[in-house]
PDB file of N, CA and C in Angstrom:
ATOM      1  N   UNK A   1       2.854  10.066 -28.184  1.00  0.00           N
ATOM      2  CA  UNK A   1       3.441   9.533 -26.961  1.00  0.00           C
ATOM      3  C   UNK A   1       2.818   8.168 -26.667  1.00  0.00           C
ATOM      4  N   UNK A   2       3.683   7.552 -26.364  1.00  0.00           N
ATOM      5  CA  UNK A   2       3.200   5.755 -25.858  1.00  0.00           C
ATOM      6  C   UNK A   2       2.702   5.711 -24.929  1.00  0.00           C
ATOM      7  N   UNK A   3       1.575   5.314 -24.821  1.00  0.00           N
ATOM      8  CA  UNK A   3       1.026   4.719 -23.219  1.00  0.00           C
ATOM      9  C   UNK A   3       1.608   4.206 -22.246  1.00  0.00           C
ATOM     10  N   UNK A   4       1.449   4.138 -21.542  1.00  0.00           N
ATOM     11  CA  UNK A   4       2.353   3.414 -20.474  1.00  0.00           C
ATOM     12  C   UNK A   4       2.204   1.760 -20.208  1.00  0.00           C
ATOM     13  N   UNK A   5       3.056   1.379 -19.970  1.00  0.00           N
ATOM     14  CA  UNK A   5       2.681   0.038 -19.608  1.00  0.00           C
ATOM     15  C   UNK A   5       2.227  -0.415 -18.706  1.00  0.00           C
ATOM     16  N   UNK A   6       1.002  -0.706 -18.336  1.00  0.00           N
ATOM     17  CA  UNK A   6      -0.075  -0.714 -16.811  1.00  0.00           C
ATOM     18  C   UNK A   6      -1.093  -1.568 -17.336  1.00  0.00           C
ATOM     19  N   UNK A   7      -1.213  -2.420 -16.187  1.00  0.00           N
ATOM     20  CA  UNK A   7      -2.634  -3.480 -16.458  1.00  0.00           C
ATOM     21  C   UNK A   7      -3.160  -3.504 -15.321  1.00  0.00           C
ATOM     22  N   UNK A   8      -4.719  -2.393 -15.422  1.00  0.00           N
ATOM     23  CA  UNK A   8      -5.448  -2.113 -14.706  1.00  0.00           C
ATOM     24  C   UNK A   8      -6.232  -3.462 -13.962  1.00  0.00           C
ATOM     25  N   UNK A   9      -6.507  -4.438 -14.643  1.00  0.00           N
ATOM     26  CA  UNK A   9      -7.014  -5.645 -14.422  1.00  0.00           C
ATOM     27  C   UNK A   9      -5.795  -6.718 -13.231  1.00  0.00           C
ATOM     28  N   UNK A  10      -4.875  -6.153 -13.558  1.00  0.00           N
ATOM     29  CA  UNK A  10      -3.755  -6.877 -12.472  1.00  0.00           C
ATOM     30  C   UNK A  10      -4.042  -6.578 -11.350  1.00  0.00           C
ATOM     31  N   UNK A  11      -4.536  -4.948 -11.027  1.00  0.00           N
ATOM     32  CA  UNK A  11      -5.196  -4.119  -9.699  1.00  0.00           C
ATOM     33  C   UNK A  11      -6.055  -4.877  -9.558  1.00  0.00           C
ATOM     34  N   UNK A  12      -7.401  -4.969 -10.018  1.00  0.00           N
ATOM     35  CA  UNK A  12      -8.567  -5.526  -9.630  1.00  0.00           C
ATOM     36  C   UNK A  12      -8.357  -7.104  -9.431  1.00  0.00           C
ATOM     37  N   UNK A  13      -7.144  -7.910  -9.850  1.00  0.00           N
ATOM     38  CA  UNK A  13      -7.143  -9.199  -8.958  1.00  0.00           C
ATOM     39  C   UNK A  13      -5.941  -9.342  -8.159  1.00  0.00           C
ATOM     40  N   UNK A  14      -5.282  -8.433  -7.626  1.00  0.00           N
ATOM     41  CA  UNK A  14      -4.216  -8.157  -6.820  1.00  0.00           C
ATOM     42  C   UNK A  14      -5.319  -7.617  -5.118  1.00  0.00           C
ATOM     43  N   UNK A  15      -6.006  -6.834  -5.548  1.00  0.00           N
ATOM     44  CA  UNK A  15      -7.185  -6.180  -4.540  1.00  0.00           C
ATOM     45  C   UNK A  15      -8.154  -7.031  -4.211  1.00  0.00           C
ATOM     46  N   UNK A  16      -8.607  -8.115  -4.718  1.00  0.00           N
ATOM     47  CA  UNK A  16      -9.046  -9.420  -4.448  1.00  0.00           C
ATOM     48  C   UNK A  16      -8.537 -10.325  -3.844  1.00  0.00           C
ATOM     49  N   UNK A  17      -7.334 -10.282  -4.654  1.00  0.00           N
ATOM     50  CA  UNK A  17      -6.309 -11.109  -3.078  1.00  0.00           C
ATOM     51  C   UNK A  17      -6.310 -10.789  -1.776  1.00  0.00           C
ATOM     52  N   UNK A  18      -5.513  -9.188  -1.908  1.00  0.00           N
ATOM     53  CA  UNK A  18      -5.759  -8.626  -0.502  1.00  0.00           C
ATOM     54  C   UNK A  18      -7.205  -8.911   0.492  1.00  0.00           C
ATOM     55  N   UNK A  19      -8.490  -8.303  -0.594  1.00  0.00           N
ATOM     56  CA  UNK A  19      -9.241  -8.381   0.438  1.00  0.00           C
ATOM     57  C   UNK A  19      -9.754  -9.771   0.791  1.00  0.00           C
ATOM     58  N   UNK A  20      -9.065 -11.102   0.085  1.00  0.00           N
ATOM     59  CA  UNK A  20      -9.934 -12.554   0.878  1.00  0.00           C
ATOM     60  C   UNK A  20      -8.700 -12.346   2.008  1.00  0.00           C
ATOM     61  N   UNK A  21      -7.225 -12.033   1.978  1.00  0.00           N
ATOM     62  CA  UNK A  21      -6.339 -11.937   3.079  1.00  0.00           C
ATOM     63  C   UNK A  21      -6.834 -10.934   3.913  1.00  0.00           C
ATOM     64  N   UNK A  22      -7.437 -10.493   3.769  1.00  0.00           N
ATOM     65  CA  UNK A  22      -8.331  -9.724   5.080  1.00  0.00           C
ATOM     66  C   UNK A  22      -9.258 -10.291   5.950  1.00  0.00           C
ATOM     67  N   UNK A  23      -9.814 -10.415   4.915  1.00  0.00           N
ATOM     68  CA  UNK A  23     -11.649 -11.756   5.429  1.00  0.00           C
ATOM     69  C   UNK A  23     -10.706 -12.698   6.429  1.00  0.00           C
ATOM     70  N   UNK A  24      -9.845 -13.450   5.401  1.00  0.00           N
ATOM     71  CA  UNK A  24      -9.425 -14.490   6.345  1.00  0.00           C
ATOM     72  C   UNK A  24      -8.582 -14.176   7.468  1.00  0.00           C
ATOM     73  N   UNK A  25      -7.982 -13.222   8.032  1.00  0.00           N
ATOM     74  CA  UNK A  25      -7.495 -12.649   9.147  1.00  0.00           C
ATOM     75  C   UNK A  25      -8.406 -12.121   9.706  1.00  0.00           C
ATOM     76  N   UNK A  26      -9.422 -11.616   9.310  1.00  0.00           N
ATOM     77  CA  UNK A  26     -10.792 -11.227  10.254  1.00  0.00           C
ATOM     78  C   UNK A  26     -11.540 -12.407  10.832  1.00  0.00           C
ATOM     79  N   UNK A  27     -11.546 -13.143   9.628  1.00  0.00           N
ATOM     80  CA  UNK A  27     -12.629 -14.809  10.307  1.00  0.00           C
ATOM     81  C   UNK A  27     -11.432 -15.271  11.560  1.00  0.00           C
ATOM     82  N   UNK A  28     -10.312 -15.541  11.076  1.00  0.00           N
ATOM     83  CA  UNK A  28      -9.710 -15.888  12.486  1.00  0.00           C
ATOM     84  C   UNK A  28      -9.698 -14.829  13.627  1.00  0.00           C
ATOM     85  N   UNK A  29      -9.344 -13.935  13.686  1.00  0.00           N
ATOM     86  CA  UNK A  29      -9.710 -12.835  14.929  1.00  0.00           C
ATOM     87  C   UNK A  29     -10.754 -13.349  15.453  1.00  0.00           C
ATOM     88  N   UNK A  30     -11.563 -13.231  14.535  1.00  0.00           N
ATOM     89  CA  UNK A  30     -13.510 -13.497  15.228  1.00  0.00           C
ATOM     90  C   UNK A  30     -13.421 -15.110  16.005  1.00  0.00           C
ATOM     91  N   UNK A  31     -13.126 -16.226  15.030  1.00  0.00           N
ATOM     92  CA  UNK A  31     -13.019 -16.975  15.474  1.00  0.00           C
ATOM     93  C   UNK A  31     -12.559 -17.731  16.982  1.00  0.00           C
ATOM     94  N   UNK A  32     -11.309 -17.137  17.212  1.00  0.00           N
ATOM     95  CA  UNK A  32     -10.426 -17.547  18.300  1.00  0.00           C
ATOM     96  C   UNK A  32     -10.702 -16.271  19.432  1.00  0.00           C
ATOM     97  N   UNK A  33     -11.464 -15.682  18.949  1.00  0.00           N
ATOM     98  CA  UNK A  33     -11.694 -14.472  19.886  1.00  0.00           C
ATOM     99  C   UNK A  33     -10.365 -13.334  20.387  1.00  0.00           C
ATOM    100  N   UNK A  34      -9.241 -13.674  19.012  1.00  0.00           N
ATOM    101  CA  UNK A  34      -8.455 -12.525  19.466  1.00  0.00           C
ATOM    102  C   UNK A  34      -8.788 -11.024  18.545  1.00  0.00           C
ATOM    103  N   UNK A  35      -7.485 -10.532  18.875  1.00  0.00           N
ATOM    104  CA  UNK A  35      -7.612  -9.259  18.301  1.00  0.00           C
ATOM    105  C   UNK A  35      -6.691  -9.159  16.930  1.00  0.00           C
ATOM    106  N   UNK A  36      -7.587  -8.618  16.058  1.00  0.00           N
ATOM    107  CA  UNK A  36      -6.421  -8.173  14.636  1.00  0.00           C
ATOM    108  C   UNK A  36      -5.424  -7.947  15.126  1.00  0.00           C
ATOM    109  N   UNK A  37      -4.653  -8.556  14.480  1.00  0.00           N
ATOM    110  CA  UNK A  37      -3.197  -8.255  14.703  1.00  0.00           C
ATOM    111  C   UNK A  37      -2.172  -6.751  14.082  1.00  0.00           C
ATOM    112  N   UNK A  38      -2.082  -6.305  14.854  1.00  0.00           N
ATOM    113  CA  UNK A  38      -1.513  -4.971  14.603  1.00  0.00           C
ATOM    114  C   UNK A  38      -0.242  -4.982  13.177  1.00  0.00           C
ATOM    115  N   UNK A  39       0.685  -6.092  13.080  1.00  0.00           N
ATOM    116  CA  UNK A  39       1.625  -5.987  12.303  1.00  0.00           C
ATOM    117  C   UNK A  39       0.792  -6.771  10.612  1.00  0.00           C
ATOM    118  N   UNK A  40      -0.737  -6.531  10.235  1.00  0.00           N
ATOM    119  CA  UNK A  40      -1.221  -6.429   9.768  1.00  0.00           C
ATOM    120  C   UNK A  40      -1.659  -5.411   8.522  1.00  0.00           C
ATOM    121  N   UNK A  41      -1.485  -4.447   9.087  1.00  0.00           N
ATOM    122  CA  UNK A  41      -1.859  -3.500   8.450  1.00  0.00           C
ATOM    123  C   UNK A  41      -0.461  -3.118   7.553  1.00  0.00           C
ATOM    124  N   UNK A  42       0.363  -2.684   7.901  1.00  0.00           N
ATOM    125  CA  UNK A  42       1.464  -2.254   7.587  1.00  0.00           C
ATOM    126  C   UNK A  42       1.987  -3.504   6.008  1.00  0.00           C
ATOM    127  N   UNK A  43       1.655  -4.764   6.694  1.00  0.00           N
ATOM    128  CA  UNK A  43       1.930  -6.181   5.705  1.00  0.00           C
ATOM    129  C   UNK A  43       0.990  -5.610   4.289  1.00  0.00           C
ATOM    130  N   UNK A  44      -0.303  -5.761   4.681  1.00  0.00           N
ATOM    131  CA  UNK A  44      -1.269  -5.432   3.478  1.00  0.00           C
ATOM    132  C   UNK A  44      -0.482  -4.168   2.802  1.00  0.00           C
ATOM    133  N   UNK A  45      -0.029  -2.989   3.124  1.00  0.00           N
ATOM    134  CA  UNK A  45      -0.049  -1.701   2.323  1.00  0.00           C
ATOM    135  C   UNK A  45       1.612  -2.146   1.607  1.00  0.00           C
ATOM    136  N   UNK A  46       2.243  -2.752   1.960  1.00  0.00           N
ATOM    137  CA  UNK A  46       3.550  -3.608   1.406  1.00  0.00           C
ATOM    138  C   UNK A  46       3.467  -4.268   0.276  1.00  0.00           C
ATOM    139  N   UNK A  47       2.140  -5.420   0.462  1.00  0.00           N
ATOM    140  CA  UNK A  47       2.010  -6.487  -0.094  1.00  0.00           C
ATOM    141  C   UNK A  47       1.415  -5.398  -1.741  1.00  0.00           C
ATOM    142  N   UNK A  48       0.621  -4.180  -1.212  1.00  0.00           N
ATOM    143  CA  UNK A  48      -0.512  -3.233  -2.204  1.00  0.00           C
ATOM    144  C   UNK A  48       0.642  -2.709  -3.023  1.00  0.00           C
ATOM    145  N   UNK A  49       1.966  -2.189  -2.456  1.00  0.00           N
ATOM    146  CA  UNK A  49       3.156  -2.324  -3.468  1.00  0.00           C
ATOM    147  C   UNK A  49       3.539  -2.711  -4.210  1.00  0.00           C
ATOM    148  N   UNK A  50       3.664  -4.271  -4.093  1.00  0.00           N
ATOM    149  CA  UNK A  50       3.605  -5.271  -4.734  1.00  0.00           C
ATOM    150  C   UNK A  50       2.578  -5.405  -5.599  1.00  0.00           C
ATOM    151  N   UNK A  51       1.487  -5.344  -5.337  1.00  0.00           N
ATOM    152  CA  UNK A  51       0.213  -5.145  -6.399  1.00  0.00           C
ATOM    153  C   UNK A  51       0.890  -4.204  -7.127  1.00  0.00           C
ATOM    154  N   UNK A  52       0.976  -3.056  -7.145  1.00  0.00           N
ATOM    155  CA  UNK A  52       1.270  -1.789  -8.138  1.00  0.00           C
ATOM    156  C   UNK A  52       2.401  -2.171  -8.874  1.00  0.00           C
ATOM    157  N   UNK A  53       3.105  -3.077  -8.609  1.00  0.00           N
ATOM    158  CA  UNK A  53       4.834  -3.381  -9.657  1.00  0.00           C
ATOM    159  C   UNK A  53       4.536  -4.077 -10.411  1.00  0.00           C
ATOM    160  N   UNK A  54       3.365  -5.282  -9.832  1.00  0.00           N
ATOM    161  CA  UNK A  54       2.958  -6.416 -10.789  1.00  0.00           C
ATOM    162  C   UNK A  54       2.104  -5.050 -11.891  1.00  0.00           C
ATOM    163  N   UNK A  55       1.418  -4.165 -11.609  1.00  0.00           N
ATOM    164  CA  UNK A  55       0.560  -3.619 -12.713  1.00  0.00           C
ATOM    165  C   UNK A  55       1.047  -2.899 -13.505  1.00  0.00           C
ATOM    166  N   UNK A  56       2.598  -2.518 -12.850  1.00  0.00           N
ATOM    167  CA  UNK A  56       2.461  -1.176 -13.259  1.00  0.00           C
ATOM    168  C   UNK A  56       4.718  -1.550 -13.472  1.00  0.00           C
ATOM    169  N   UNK A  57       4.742  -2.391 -14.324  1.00  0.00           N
ATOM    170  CA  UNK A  57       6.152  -3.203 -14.494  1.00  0.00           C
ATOM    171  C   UNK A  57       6.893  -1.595 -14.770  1.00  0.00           C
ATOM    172  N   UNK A  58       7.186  -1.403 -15.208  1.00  0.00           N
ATOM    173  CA  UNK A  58       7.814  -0.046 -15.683  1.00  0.00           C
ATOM    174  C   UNK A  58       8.597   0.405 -14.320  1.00  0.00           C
ATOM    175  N   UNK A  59       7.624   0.653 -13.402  1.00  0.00           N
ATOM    176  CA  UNK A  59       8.273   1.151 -11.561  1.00  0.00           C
ATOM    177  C   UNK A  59       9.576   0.615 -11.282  1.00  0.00           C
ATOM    178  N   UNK A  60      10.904   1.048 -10.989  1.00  0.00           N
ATOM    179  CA  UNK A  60      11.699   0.411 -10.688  1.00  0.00           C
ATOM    180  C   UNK A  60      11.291  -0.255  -8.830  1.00  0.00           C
ATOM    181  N   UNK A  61      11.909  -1.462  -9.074  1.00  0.00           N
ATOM    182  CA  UNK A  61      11.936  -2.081  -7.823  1.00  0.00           C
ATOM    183  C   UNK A  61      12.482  -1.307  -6.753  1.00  0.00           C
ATOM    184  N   UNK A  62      13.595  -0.215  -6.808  1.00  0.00           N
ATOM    185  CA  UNK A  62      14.107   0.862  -5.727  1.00  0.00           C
ATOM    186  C   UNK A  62      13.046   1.490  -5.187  1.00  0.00           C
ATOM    187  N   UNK A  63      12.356   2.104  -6.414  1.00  0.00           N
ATOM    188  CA  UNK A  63      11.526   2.978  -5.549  1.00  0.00           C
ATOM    189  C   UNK A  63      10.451   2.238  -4.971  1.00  0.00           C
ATOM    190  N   UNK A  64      10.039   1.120  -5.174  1.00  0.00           N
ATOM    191  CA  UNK A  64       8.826   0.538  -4.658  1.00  0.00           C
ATOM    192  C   UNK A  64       9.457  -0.363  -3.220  1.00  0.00           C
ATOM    193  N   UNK A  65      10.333  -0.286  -3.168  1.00  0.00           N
ATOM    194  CA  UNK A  65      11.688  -0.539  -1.849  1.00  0.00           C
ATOM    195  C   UNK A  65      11.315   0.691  -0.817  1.00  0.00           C
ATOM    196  N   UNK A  66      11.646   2.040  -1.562  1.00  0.00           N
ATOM    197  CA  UNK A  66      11.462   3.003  -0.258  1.00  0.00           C
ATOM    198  C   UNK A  66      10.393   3.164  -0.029  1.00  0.00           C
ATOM    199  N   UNK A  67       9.275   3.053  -1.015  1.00  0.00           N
ATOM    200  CA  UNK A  67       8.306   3.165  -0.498  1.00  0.00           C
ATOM    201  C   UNK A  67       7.418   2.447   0.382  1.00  0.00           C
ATOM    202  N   UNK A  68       7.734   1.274   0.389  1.00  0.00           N
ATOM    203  CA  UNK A  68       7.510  -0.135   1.287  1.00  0.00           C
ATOM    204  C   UNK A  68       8.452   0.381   2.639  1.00  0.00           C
ATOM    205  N   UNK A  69       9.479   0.899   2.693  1.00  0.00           N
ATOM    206  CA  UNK A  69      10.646   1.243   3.780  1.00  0.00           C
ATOM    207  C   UNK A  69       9.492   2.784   4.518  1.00  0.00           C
ATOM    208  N   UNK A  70       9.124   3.208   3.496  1.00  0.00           N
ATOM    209  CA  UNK A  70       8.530   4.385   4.480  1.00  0.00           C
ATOM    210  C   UNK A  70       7.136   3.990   4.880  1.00  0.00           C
ATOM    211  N   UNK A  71       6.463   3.092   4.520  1.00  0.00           N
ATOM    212  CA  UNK A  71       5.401   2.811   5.130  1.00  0.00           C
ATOM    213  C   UNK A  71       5.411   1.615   6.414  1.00  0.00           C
ATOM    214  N   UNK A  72       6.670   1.249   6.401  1.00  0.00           N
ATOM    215  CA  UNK A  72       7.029   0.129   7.395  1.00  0.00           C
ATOM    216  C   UNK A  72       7.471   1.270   8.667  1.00  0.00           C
ATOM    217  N   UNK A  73       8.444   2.820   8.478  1.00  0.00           N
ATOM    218  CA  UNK A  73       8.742   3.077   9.345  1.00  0.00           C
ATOM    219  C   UNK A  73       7.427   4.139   9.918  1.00  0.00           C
ATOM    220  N   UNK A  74       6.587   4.317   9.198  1.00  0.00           N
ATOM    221  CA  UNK A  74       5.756   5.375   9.586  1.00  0.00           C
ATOM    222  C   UNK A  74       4.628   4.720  10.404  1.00  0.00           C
ATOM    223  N   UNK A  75       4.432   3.459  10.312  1.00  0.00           N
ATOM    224  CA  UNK A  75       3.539   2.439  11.006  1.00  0.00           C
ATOM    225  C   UNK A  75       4.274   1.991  12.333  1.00  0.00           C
ATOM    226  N   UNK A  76       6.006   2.000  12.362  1.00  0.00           N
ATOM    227  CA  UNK A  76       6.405   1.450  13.355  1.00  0.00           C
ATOM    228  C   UNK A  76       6.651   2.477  13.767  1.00  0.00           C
ATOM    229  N   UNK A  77       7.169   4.167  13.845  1.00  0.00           N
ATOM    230  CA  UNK A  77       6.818   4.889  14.981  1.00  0.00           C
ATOM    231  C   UNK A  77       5.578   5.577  15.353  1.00  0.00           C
ATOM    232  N   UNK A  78       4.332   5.466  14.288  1.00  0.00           N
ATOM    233  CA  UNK A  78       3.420   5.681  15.273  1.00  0.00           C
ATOM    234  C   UNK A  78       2.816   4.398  16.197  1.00  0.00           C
ATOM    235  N   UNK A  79       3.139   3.016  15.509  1.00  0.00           N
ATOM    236  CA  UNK A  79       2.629   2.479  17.128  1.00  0.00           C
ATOM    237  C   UNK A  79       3.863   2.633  18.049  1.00  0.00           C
ATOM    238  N   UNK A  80       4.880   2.788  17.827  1.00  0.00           N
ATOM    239  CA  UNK A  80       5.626   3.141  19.268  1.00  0.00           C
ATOM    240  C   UNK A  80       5.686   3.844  19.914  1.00  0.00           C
ATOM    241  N   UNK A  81       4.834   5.244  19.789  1.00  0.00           N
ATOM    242  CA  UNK A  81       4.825   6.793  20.131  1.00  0.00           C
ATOM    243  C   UNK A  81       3.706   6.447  21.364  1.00  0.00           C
ATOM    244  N   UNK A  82       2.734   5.239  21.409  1.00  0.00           N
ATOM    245  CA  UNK A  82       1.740   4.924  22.339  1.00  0.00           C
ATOM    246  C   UNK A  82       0.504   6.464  22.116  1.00  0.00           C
ATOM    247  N   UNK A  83       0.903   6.979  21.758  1.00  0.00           N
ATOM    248  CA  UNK A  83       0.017   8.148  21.373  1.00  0.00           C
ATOM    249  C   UNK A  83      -1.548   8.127  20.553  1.00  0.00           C
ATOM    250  N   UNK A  84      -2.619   8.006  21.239  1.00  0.00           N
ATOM    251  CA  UNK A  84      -3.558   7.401  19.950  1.00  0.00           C
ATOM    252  C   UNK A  84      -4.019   8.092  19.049  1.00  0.00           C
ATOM    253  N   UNK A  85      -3.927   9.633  18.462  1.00  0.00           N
ATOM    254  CA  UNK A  85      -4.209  10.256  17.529  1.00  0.00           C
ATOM    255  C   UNK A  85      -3.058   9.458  16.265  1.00  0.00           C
ATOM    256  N   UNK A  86      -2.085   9.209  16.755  1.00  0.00           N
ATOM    257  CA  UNK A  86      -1.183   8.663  15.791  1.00  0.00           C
ATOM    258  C   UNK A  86      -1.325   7.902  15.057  1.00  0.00           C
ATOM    259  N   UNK A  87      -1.825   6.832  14.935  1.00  0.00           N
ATOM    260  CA  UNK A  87      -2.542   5.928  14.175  1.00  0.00           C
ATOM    261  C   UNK A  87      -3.066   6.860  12.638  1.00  0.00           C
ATOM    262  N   UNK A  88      -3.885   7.786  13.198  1.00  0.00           N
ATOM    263  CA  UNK A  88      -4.621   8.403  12.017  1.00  0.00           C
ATOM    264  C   UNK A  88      -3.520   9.602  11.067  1.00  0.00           C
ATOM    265  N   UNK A  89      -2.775  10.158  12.078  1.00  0.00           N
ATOM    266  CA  UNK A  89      -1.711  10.684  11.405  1.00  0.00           C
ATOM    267  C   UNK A  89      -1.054   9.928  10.225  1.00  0.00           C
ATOM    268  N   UNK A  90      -0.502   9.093  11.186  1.00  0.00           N
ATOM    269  CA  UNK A  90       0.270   7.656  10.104  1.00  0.00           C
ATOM    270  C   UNK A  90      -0.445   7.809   8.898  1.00  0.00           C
ATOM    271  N   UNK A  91      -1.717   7.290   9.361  1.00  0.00           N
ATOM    272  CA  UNK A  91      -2.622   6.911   7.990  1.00  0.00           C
ATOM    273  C   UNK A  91      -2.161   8.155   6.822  1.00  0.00           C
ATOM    274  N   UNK A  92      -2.319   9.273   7.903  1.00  0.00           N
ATOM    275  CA  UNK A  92      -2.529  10.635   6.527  1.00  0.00           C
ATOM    276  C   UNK A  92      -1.689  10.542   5.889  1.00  0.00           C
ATOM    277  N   UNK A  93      -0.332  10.470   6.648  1.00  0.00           N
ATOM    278  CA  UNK A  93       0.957  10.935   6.041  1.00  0.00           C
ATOM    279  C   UNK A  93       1.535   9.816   5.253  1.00  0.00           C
ATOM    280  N   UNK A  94       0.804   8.370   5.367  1.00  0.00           N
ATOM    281  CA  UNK A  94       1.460   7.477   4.269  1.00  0.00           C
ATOM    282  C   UNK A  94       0.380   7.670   3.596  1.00  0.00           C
ATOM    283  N   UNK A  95      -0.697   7.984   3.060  1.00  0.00           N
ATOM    284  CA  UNK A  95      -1.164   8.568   2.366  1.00  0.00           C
ATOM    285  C   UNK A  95      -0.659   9.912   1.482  1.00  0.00           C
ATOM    286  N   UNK A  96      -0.249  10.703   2.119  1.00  0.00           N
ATOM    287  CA  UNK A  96       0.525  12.154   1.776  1.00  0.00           C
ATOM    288  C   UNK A  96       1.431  11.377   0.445  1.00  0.00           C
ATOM    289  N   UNK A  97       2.283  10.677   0.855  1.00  0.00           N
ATOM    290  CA  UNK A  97       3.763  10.383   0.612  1.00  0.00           C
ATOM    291  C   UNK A  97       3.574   9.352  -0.757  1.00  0.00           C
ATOM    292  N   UNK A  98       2.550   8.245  -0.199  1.00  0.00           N
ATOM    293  CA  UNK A  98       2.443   7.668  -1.460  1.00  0.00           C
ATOM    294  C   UNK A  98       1.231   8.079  -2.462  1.00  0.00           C
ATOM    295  N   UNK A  99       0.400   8.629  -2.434  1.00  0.00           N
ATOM    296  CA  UNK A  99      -0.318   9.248  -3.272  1.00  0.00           C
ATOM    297  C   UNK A  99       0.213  10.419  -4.430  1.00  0.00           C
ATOM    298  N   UNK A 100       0.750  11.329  -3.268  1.00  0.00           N
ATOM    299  CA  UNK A 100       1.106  12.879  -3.979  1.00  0.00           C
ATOM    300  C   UNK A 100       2.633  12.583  -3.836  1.00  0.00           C
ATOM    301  N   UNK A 101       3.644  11.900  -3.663  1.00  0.00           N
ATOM    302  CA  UNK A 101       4.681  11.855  -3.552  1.00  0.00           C
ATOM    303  C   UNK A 101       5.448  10.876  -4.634  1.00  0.00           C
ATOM    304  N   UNK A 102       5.051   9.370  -4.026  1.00  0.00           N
ATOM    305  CA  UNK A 102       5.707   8.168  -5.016  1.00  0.00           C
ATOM    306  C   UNK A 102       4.451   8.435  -6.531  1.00  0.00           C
ATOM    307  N   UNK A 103       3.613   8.721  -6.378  1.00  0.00           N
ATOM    308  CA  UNK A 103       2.111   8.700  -7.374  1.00  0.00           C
ATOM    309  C   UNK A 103       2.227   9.536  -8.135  1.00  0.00           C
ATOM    310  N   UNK A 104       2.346  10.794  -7.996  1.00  0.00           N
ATOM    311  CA  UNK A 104       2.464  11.749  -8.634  1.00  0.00           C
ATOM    312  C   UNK A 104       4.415  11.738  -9.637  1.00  0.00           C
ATOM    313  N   UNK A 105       5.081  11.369  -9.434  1.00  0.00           N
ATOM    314  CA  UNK A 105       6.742  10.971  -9.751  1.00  0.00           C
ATOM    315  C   UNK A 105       6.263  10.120 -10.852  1.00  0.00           C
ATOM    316  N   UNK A 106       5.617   8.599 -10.535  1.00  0.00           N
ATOM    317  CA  UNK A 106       4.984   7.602 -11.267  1.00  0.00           C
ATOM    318  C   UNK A 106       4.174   7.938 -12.370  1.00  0.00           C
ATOM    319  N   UNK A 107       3.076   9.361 -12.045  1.00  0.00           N
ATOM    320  CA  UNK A 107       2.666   9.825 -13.262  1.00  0.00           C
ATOM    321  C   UNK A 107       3.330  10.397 -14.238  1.00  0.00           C
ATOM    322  N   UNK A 108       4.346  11.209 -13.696  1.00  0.00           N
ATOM    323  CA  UNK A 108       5.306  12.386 -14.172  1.00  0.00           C
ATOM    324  C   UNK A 108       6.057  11.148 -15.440  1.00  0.00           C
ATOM    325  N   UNK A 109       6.825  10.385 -14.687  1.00  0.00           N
ATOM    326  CA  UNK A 109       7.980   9.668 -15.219  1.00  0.00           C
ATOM    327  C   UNK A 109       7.023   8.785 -16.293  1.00  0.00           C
ATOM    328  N   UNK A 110       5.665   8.675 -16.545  1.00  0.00           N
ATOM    329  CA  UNK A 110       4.972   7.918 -17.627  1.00  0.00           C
ATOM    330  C   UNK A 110       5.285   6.186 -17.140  1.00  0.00           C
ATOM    331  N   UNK A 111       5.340   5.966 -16.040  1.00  0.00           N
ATOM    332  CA  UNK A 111       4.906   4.585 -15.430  1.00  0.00           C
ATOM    333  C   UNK A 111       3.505   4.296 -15.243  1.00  0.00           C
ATOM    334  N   UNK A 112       2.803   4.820 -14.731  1.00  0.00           N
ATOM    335  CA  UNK A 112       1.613   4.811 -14.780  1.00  0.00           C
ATOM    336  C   UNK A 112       0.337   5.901 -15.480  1.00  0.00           C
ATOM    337  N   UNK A 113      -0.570   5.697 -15.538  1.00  0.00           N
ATOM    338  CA  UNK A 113      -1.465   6.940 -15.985  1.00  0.00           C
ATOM    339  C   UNK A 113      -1.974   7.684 -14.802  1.00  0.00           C
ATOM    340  N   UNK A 114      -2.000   8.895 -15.401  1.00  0.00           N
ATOM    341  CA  UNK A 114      -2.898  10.139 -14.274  1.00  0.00           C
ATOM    342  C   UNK A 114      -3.877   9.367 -13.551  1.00  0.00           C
ATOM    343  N   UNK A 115      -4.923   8.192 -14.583  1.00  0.00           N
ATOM    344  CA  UNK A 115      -6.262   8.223 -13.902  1.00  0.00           C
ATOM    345  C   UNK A 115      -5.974   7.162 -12.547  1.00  0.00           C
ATOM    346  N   UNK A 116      -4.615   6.199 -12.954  1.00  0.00           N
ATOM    347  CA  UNK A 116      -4.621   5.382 -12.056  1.00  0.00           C
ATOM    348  C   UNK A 116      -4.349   6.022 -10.469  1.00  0.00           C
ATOM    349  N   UNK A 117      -3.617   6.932 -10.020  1.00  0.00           N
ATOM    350  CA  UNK A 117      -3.086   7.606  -9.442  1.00  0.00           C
ATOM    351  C   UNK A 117      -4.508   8.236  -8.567  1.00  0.00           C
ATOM    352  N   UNK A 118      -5.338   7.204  -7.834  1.00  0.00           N
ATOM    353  CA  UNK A 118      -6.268   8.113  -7.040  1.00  0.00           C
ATOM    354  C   UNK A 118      -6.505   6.936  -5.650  1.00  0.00           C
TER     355      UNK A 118
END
């Protein structure tokens, strides 16, 4: 059986990106004395999509569509619920969905490897 086509090294400078786009949205917060910006978070785990297509070419662009679509809507009704346990829910359940859901499909279908999938 063929390996899959995945370049683990695309992760490790895709995750470098992200995190100086963090730093530098943190240095400005700090800076100007506001607050992280809430439509932040949701951008990064989009953009981490995008990391995974660049690594992991094989993924069709659909599914890395819904999965960007369900982490956009699971971020926009828990901040609209005003509820503050929600936040961490969110977290779990786009966790749930893309880990053991889109991740586990991705292993199955030989897009990515088992080990990447954590």
């Amino acid at each position: 059986m063929d390996k899959p086509l995945f370049f683990p090294k695309r992760i490790a400078i895709g995750t470098a990106v992200l995190a100086l786009f963090v730093a530098a949205i943190a240095w400005r917060s700090v800076s100007t004395g506001s607050t992280f910006p809430s439509a932040a978070a949701p951008t990064l785990l989009v953009a981490a999509m995008l990391v995974v297509k660049w690594a992991a070419p094989r993924i069709p662009w659909i599914e890395i569509a819904l999965c960007a679509a369900l982490i956009l809507v699971v971020h926009t009704v828990a901040h609209l619920s005003q509820w503050i346990p929600a936040t961490w829910l969110a977290d779990k359940v786009i966790e749930l969905f893309c880990l053991l859901g889109f991740g586990a499909y991705w292993v199955a279908k030989g897009y990515i490897p088992a080990s990447a999938n954590h």
